[in-house]
Protein backbone atom coordinates (compact mmCIF):
# COMPACT_ATOMS: atom_id res chain seq x y z
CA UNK A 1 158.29 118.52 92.12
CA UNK A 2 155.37 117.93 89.56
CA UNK A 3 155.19 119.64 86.32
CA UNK A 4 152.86 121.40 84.91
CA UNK A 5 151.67 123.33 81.42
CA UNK A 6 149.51 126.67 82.39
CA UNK A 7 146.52 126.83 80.07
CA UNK A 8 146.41 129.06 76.92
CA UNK A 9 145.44 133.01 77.99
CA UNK A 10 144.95 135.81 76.40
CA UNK A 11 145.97 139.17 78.30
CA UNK A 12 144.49 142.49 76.88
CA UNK A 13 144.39 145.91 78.57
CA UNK A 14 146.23 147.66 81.26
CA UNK A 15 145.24 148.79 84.77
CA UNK A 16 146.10 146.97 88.65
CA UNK A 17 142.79 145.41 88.88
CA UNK A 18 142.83 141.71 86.62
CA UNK A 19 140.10 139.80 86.01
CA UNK A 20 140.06 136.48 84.88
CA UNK A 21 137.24 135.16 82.33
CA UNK A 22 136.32 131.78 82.77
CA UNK A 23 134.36 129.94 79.90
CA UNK A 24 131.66 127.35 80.39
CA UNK A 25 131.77 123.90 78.65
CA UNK A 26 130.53 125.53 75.69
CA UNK A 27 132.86 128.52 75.05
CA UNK A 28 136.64 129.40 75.09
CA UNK A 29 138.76 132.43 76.38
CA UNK A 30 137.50 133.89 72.23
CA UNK A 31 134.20 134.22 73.25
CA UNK A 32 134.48 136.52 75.53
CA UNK A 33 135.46 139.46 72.63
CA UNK A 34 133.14 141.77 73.52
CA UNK A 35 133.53 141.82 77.39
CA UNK A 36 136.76 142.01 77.13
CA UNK A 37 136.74 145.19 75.17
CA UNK A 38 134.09 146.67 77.83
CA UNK A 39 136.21 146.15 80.62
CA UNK A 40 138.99 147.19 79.29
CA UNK A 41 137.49 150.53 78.29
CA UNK A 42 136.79 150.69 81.86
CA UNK A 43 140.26 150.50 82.90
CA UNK A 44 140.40 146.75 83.89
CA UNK A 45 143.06 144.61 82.56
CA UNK A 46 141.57 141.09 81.53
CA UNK A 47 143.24 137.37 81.56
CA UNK A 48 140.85 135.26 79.62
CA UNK A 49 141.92 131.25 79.51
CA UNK A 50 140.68 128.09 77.59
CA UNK A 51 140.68 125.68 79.94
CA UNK A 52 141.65 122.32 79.86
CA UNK A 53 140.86 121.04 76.84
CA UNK A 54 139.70 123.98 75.03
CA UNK A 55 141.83 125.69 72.51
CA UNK A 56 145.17 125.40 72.37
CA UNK A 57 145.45 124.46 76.23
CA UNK A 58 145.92 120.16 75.56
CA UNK A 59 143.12 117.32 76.48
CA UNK A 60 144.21 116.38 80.42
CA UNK A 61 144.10 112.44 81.07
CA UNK A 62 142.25 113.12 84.04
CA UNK A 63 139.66 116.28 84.21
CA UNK A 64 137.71 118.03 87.57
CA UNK A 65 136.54 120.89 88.82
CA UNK A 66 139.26 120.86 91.21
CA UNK A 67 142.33 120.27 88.96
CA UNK A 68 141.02 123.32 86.64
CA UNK A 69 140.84 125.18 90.00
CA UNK A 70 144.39 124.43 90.80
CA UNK A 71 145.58 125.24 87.37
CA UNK A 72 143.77 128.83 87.88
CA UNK A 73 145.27 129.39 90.74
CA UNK A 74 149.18 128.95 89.10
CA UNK A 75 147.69 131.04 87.01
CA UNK A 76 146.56 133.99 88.90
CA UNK A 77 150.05 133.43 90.81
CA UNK A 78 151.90 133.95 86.96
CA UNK A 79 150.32 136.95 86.26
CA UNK A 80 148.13 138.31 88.92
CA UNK A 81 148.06 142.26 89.48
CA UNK A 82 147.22 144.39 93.10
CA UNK A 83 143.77 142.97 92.76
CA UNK A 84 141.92 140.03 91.05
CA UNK A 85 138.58 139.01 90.36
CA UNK A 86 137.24 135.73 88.45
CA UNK A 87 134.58 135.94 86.91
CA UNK A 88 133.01 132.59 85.72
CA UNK A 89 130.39 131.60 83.46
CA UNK A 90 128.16 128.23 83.86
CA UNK A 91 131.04 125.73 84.11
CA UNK A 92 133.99 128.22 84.94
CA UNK A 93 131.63 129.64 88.01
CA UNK A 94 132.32 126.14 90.30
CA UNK A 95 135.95 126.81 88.67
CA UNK A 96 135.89 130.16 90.56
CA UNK A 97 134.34 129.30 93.42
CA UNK A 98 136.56 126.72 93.83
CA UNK A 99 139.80 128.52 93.09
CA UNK A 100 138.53 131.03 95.72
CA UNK A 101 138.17 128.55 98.64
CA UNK A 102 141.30 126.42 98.02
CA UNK A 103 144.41 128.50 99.89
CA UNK A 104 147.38 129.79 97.73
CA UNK A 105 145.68 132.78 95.66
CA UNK A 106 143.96 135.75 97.41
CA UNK A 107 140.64 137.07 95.41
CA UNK A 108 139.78 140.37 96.28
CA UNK A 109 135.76 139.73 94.35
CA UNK A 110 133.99 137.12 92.69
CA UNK A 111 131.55 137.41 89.41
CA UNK A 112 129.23 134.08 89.26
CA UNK A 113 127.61 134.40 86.22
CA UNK A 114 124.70 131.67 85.27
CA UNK A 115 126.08 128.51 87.50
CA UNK A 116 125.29 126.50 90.18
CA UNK A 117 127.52 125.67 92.82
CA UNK A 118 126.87 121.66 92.78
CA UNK A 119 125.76 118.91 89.79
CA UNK A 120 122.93 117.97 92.31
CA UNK A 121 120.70 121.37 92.29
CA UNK A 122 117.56 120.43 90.37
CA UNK A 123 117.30 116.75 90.75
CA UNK A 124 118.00 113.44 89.00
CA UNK A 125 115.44 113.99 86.00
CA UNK A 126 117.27 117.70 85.63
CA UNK A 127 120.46 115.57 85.47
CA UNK A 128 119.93 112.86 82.94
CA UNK A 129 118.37 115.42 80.61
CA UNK A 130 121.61 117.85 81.10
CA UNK A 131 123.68 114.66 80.11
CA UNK A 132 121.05 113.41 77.22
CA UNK A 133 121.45 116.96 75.00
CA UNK A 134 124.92 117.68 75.41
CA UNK A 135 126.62 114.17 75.35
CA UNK A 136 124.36 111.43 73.41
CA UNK A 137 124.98 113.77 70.19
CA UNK A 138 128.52 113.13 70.57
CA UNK A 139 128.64 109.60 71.01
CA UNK A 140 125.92 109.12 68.13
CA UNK A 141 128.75 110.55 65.68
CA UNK A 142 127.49 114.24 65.11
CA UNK A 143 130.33 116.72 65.74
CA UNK A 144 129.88 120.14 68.14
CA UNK A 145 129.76 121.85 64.98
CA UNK A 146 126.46 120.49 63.90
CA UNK A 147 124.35 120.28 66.80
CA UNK A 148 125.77 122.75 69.50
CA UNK A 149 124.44 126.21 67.68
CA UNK A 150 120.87 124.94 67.60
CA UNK A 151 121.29 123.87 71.42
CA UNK A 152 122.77 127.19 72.60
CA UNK A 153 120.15 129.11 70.94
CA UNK A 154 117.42 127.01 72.51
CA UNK A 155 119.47 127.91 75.90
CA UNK A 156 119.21 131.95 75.24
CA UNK A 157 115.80 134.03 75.57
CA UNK A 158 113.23 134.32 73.15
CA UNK A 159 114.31 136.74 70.67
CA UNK A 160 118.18 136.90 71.69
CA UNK A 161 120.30 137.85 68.63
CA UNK A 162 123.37 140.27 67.80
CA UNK A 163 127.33 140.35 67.13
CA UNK A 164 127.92 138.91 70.62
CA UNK A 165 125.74 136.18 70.23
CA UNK A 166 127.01 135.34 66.55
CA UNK A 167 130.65 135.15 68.20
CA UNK A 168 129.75 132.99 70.75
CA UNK A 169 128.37 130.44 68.45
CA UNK A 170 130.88 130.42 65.91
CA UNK A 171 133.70 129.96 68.55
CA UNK A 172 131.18 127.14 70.23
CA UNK A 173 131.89 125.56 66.35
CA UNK A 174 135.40 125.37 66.91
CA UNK A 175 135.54 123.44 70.08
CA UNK A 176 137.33 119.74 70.63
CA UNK A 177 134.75 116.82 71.31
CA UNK A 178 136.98 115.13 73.42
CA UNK A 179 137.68 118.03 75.95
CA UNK A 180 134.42 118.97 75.61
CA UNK A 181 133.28 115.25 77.16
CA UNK A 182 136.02 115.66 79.61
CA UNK A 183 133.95 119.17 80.89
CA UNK A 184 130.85 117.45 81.28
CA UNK A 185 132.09 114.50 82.61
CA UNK A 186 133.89 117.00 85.49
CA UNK A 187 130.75 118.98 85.78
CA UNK A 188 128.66 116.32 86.59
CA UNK A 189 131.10 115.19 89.54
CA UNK A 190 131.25 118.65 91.43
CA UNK A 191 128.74 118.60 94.63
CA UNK A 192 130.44 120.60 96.59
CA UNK A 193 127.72 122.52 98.18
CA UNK A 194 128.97 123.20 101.15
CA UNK A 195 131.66 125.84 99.26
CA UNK A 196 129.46 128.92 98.96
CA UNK A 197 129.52 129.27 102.73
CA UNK A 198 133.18 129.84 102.91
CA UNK A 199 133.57 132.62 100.80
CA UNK A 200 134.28 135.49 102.51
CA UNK A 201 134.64 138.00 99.58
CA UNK A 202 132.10 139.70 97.68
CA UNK A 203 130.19 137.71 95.36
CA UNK A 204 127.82 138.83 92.50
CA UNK A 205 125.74 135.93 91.36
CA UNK A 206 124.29 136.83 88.21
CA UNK A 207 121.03 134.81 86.94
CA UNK A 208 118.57 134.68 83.92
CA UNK A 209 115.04 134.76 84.38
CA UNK A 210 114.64 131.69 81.98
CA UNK A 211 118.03 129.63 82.22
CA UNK A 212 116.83 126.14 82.98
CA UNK A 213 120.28 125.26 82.99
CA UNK A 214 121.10 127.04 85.97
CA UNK A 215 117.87 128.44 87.06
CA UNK A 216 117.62 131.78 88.93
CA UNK A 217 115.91 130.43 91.76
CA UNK A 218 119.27 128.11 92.70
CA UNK A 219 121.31 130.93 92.22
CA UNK A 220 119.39 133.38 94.69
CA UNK A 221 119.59 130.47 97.06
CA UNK A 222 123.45 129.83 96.72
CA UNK A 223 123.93 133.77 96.89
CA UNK A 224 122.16 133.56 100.18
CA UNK A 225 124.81 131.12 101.37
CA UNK A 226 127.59 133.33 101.05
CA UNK A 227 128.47 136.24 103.65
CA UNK A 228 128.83 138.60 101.19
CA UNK A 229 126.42 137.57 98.26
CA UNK A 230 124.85 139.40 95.89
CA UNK A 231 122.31 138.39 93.39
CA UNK A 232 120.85 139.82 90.04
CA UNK A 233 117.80 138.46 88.23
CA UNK A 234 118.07 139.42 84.25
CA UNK A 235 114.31 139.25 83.01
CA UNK A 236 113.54 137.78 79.88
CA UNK A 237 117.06 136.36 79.56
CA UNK A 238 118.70 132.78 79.46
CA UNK A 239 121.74 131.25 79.78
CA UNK A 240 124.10 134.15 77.98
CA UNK A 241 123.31 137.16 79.79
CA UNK A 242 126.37 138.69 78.61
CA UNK A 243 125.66 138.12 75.02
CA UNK A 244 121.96 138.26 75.27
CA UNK A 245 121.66 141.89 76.66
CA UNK A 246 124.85 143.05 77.20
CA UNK A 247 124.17 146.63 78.22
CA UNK A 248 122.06 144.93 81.65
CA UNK A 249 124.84 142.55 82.16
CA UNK A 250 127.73 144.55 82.29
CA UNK A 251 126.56 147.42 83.69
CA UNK A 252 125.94 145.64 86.88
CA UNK A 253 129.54 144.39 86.59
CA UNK A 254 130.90 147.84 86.04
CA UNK A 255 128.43 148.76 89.08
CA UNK A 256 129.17 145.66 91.81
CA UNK A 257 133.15 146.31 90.31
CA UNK A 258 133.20 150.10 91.77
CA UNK A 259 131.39 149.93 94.84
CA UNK A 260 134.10 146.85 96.16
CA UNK A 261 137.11 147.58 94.33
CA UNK A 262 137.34 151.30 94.17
């Protein structure tokens, strides 16, 4: 039988729905502080990992969209309640839709918050300029620390600024380089486009007006894929909707939560 080390989590709150928070490549299970609290407010109980590579959870040999999928799902199995739902952010969305088409783990909903669901969504000039700002800094010797905050606020809407979005880039300061590459590296290797189609739950695909990262116009397209999908446009907003106007973003959470779950 093969061995393996669940990720570091952090449970908080109390109720039989769980949902697990799932960082992107810049982020870890502390950055979502102030979710966390709102949900739990709201009676949800909340499993928030660092994946792979993040954290405490150790650097992998070997790092995919897949594997963290995988890992997810022994982790829903460890401590899963009555119902689940992931909710991902830019990387950990193709961790959760993954996890929700591979068999083992039932997901009652699914939160997809600024992703895509393949590398290959806005072309080959998209690509190498994806690659160019997050990885050259690396390999030219400048640590997360120095370069990331700058990136991430050039990522957010014009304008974006409070305790949520001070968190987030502090915890972005604490991240490993060599996980981090590992991310990227995995990110750029998921095309599996043909995995919105198979999701048969509900699916809220939430998208910012002006995220070139993951623009809203491939989101409203991959939400159209799905049986069940639903898609929100966040005007004025980037990449962190839940940071960047927090109020918007989790009240259609709370909202898409009660009319599936309750």
């Amino acid at each position: 039988m093969r061995s393996y080390r669940l990720p570091d989590y952090l449970v908080s709150g109390e109720g039989d729905t769980t949902l697990y928070l799932l960082h992107g490549a810049y982020g870890s299970k502390e950055y979502w502080r102030y979710t966390t609290a709102r949900l739990n407010a709201t009676g949800y109980r909340v499993v928030a990992w660092d994946a792979p590579g993040y954290g405490s959870s150790p650097v992998p040999e070997q790092l995919s969209i897949v594997g963290m999928a995988e890992l997810l799902g022994r982790l829903i199995e460890a401590t899963a309640t009555r119902r689940t739902v992931v909710l991902g952010h830019s990387m950990g969305g193709m961790v959760a839709q993954k996890v929700a088409d591979l068999h083992g783990v039932s997901i009652d909903a699914l939160v997809l918050s600024a992703t895509a669901h393949t590398f290959n969504h806005s072309g080959e000039a998209w690509q190498q300029n994806f690659l160019r700002t997050r990885v050259a800094p690396l390999t030219q010797g400048r640590p997360i620390a120095e370069y990331a905050p700058d990136l991430l606020r050039s990522m957010m809407g014009p304008g974006a600024a409070g305790p949520a979005i001070d968190h987030a880039l502090y915890c972005i300061r604490l991240m490993n380089g060599a996980g981090f590459q590992k991310a990227i590296q995995a990110t750029s290797q998921y095309l599996e486009d043909d995995v919105p189609a198979r999701l048969q739950m509900p699916v809220l695909c939430i998208a910012g007006e002006l995220d070139e990262t993951c623009p809203a116009r491939v989101m409203q397209a991959m939400a159209k894929m799905m049986p069940r999908g639903e898609f929100h446009e966040m005007k004025g907003v980037g990449h962190f909707g839940w940071a960047e106007r927090e109020d918007e973003y989790h009240d259609v959470l709370g909202a898409f939560l009660k009319q599936h779950l309750d």
